[in-house]
N, C-alpha and C. Protein backbone atom coordinates (compact mmCIF):
# COMPACT_ATOMS: atom_id res chain seq x y z
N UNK A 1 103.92 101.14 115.83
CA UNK A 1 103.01 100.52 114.89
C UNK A 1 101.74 100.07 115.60
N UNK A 2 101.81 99.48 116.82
CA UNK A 2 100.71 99.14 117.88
C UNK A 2 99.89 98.24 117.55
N UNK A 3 99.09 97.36 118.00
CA UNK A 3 98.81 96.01 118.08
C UNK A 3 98.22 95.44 116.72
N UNK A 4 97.45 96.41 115.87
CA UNK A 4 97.05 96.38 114.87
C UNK A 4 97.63 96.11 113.68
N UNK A 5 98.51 96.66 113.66
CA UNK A 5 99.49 97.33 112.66
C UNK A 5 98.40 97.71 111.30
N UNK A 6 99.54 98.85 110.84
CA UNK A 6 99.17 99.66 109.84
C UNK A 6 98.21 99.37 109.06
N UNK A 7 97.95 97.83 108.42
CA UNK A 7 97.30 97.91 107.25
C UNK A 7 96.14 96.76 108.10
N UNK A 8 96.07 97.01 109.53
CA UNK A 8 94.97 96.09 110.29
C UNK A 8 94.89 94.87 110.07
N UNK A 9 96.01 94.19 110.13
CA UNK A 9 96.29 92.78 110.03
C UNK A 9 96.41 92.17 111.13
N UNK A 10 96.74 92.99 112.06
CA UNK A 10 97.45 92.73 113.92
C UNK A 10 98.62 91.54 113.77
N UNK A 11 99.45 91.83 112.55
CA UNK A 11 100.74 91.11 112.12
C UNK A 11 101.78 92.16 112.53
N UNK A 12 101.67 92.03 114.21
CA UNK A 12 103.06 92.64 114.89
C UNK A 12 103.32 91.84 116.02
N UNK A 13 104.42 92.16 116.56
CA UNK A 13 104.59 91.38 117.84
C UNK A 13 103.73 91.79 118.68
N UNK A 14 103.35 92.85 118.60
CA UNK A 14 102.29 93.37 120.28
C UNK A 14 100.64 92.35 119.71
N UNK A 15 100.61 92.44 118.43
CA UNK A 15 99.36 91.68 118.16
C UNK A 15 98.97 90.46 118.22
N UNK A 16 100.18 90.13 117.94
CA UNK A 16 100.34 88.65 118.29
C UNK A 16 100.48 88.14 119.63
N UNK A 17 101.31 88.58 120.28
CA UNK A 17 101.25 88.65 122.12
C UNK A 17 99.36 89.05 122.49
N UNK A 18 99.03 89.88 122.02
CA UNK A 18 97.94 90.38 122.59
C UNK A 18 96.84 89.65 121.94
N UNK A 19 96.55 88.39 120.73
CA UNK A 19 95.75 88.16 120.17
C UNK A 19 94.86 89.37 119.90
N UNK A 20 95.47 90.36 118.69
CA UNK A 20 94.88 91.58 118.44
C UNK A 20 93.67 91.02 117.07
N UNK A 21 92.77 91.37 117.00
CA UNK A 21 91.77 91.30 115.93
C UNK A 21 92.68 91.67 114.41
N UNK A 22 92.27 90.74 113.66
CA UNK A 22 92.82 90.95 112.16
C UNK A 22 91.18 91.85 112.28
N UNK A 23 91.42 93.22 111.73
CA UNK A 23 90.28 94.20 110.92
C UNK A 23 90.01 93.86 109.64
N UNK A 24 90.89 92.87 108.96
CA UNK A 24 90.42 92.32 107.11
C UNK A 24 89.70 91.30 107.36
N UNK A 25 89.42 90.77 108.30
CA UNK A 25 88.48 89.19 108.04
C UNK A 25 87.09 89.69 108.29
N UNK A 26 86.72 88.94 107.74
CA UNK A 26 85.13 89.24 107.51
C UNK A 26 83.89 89.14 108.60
N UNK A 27 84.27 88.70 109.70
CA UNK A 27 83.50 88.80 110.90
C UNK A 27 83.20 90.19 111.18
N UNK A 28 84.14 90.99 110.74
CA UNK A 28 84.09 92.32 111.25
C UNK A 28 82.92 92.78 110.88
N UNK A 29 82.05 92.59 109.69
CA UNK A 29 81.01 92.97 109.30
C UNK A 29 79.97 93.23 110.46
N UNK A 30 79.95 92.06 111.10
CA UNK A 30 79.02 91.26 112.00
C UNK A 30 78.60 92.04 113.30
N UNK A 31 79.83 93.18 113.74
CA UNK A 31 79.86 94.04 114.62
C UNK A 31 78.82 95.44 114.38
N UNK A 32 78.58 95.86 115.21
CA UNK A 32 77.53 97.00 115.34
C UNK A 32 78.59 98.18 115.21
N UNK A 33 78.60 99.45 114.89
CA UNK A 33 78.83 100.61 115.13
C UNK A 33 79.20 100.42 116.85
N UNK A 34 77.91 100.65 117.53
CA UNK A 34 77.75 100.87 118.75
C UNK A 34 78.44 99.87 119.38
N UNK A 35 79.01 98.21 119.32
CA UNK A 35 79.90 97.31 119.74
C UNK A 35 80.58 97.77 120.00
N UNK A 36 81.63 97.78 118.28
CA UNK A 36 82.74 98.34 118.00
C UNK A 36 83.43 99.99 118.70
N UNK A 37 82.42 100.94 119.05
CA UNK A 37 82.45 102.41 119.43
C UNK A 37 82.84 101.83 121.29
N UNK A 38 81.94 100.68 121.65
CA UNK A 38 81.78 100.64 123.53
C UNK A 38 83.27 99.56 123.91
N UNK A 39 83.81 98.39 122.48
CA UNK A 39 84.78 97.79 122.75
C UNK A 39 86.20 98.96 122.92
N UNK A 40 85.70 100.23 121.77
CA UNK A 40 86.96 100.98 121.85
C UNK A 40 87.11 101.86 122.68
N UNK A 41 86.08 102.14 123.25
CA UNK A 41 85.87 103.05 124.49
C UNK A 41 86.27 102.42 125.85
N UNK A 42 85.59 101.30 126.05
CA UNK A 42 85.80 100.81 127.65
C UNK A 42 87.01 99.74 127.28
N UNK A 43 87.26 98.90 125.95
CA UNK A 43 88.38 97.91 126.19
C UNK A 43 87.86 96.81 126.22
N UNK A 44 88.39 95.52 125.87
CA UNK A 44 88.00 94.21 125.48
C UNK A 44 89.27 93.39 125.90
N UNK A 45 89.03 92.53 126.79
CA UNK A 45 90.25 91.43 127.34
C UNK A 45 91.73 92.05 127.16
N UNK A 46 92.24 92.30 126.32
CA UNK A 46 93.80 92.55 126.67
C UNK A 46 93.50 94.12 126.12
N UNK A 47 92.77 94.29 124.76
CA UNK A 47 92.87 95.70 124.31
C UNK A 47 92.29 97.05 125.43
N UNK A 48 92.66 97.81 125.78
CA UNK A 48 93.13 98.66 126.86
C UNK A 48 91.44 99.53 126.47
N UNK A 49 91.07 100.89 127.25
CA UNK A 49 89.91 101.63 126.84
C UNK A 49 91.05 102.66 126.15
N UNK A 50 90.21 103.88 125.27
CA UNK A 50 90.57 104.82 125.04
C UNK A 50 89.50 105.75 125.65
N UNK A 51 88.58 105.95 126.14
CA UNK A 51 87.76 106.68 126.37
C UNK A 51 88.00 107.79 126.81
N UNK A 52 89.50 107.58 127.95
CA UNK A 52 89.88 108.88 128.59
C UNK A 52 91.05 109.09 127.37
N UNK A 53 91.14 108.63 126.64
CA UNK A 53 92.28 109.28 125.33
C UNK A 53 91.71 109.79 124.16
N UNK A 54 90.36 109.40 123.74
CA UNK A 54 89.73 110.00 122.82
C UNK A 54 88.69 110.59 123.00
N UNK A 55 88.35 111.96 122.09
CA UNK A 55 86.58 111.88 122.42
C UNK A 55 85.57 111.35 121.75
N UNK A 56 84.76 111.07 121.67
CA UNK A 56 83.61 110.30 121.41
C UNK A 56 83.42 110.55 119.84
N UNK A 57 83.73 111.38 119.13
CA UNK A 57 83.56 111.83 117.96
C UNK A 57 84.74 111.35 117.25
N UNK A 58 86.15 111.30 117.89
CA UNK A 58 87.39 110.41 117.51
C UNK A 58 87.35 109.10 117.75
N UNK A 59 86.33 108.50 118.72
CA UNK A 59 86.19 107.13 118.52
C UNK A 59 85.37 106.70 117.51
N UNK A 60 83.87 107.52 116.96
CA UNK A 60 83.29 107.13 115.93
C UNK A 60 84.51 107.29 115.01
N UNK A 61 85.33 108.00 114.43
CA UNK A 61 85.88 107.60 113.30
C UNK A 61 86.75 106.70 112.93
N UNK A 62 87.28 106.55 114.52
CA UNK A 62 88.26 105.62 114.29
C UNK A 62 87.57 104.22 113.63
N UNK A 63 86.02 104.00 114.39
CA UNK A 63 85.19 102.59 113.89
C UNK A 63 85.36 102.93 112.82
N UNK A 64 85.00 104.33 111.72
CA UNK A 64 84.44 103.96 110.08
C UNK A 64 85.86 103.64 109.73
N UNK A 65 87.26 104.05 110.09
CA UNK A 65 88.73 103.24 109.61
C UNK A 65 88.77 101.97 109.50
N UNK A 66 88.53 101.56 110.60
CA UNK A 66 88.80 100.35 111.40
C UNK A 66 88.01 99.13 109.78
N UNK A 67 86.77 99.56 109.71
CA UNK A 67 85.67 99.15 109.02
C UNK A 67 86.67 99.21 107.27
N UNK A 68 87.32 100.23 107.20
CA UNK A 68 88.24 100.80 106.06
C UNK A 68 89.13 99.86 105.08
N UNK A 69 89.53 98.70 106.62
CA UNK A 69 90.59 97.64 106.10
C UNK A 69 89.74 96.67 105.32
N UNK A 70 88.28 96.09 105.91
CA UNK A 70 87.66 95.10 105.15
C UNK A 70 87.36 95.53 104.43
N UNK A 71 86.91 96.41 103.84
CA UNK A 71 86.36 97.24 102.49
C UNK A 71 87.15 96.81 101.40
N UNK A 72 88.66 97.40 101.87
CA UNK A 72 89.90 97.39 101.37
C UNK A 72 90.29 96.03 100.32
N UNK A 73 89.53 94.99 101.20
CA UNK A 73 90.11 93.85 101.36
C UNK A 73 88.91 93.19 100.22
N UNK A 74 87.36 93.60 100.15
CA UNK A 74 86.56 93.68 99.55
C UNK A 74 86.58 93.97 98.23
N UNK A 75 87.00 95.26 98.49
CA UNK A 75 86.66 96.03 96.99
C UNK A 75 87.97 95.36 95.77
N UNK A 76 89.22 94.73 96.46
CA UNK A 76 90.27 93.94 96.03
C UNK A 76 89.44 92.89 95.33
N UNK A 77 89.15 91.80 96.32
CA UNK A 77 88.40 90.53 95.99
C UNK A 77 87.42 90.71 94.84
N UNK A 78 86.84 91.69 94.83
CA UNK A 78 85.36 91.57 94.30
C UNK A 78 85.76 92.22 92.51
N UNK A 79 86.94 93.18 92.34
CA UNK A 79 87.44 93.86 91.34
C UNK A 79 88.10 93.07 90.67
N UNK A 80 89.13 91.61 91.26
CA UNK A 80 89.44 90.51 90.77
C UNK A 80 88.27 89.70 89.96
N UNK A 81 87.22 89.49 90.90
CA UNK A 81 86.19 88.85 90.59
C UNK A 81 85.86 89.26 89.11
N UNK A 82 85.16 90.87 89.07
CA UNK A 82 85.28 91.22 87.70
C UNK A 82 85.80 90.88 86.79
N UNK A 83 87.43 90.76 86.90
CA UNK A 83 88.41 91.10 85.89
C UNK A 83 88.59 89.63 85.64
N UNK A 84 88.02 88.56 86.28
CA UNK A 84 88.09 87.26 85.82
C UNK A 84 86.91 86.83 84.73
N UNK A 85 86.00 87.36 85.55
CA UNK A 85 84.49 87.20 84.61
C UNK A 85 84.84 87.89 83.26
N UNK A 86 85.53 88.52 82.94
CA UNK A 86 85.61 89.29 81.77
C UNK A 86 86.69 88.24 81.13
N UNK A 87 87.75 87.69 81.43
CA UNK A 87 88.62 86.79 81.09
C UNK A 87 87.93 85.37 80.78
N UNK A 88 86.55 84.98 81.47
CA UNK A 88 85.68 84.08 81.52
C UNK A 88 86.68 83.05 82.41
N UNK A 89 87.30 83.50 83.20
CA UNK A 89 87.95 82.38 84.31
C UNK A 89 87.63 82.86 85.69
N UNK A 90 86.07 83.15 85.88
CA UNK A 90 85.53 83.31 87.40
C UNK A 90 86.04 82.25 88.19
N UNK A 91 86.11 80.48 87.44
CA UNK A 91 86.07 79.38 88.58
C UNK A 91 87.57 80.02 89.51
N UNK A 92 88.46 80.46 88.75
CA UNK A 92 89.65 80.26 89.54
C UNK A 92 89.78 81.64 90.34
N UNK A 93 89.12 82.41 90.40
CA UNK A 93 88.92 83.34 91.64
C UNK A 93 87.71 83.18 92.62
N UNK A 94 87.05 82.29 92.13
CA UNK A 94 86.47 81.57 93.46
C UNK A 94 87.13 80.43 94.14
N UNK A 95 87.89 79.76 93.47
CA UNK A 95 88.71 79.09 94.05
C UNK A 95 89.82 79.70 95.01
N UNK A 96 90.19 80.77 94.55
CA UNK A 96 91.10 81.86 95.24
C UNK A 96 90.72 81.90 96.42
N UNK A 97 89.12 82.35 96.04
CA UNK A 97 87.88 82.89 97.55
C UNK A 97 87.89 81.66 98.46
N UNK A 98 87.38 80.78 98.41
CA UNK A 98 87.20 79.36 98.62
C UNK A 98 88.38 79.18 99.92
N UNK A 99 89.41 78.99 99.12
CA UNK A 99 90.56 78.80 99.59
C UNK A 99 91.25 79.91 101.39
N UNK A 100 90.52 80.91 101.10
CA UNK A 100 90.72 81.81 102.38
C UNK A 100 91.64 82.66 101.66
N UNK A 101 92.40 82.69 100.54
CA UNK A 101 93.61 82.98 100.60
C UNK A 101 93.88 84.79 100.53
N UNK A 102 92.39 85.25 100.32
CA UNK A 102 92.18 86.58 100.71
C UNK A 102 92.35 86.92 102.62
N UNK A 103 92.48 85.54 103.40
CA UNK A 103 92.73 86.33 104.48
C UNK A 103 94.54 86.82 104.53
N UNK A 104 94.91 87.45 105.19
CA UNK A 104 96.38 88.00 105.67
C UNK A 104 96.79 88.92 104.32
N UNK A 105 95.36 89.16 103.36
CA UNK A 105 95.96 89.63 102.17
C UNK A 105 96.61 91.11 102.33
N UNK A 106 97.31 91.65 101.68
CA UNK A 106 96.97 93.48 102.18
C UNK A 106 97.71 93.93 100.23
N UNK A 107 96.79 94.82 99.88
CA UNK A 107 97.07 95.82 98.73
C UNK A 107 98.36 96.30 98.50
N UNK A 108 98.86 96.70 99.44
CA UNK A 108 100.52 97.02 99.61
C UNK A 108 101.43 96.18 99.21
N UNK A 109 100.98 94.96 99.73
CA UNK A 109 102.21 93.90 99.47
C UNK A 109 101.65 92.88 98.08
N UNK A 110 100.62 93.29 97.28
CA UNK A 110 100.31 92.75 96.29
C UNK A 110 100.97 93.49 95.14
N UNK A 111 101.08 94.33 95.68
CA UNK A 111 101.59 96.03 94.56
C UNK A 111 102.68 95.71 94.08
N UNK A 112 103.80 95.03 95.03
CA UNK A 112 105.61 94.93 95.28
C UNK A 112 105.61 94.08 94.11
């Protein structure tokens, strides 16, 4: 599953040992292409390089994935948002927002 895990939460044991980046929180925005492309290439405090494991064209995509989970996590929040405004009960999905409680969220386990 590896430090990340699947749905980029870094809710595994290696992620947690490794203080792996949650990819759904919203800092991620904040990162450059070119950051994100040189952290995955050369490696960042515990996370290892891939540079000699990928090529340069597999590391750009891996960033637009990576980028995939907050979207994910976005296009959730913001489609709620809608579907409240239409109900005329926006306050209580900003309260939702407010609250953080969109972080550790994931689509999968909202589905169950």
């Amino acid at each position: 599953m590896g430090c990340h895990a699947a749905d980029g939460s870094a809710n595994t044991k290696a992620g947690k040992n490794t203080g792996a980046h949650d990819f759904r929180l919203p800092d991620l925005e904040k990162e450059t292409d070119a950051t994100l492309i040189e952290i995955v290439s050369k490696g960042k405090k515990k996370m290892p390089k891939f540079e000699e494991k990928l090529k340069g064209k597999e590391i750009k995509q891996l960033v637009e994935y990576v980028r995939g989970f907050l979207q994910e996590v976005l296009n959730w929040v913001f489609g709620l948002e809608l579907a409240a405004r239409r109900k005329h009960d926006e306050s209580s999905v900003r309260a939702w927002m407010q609250r953080g409680s969109y972080v550790g969220f994931s689509r999968r386990n909202a589905c169950r």
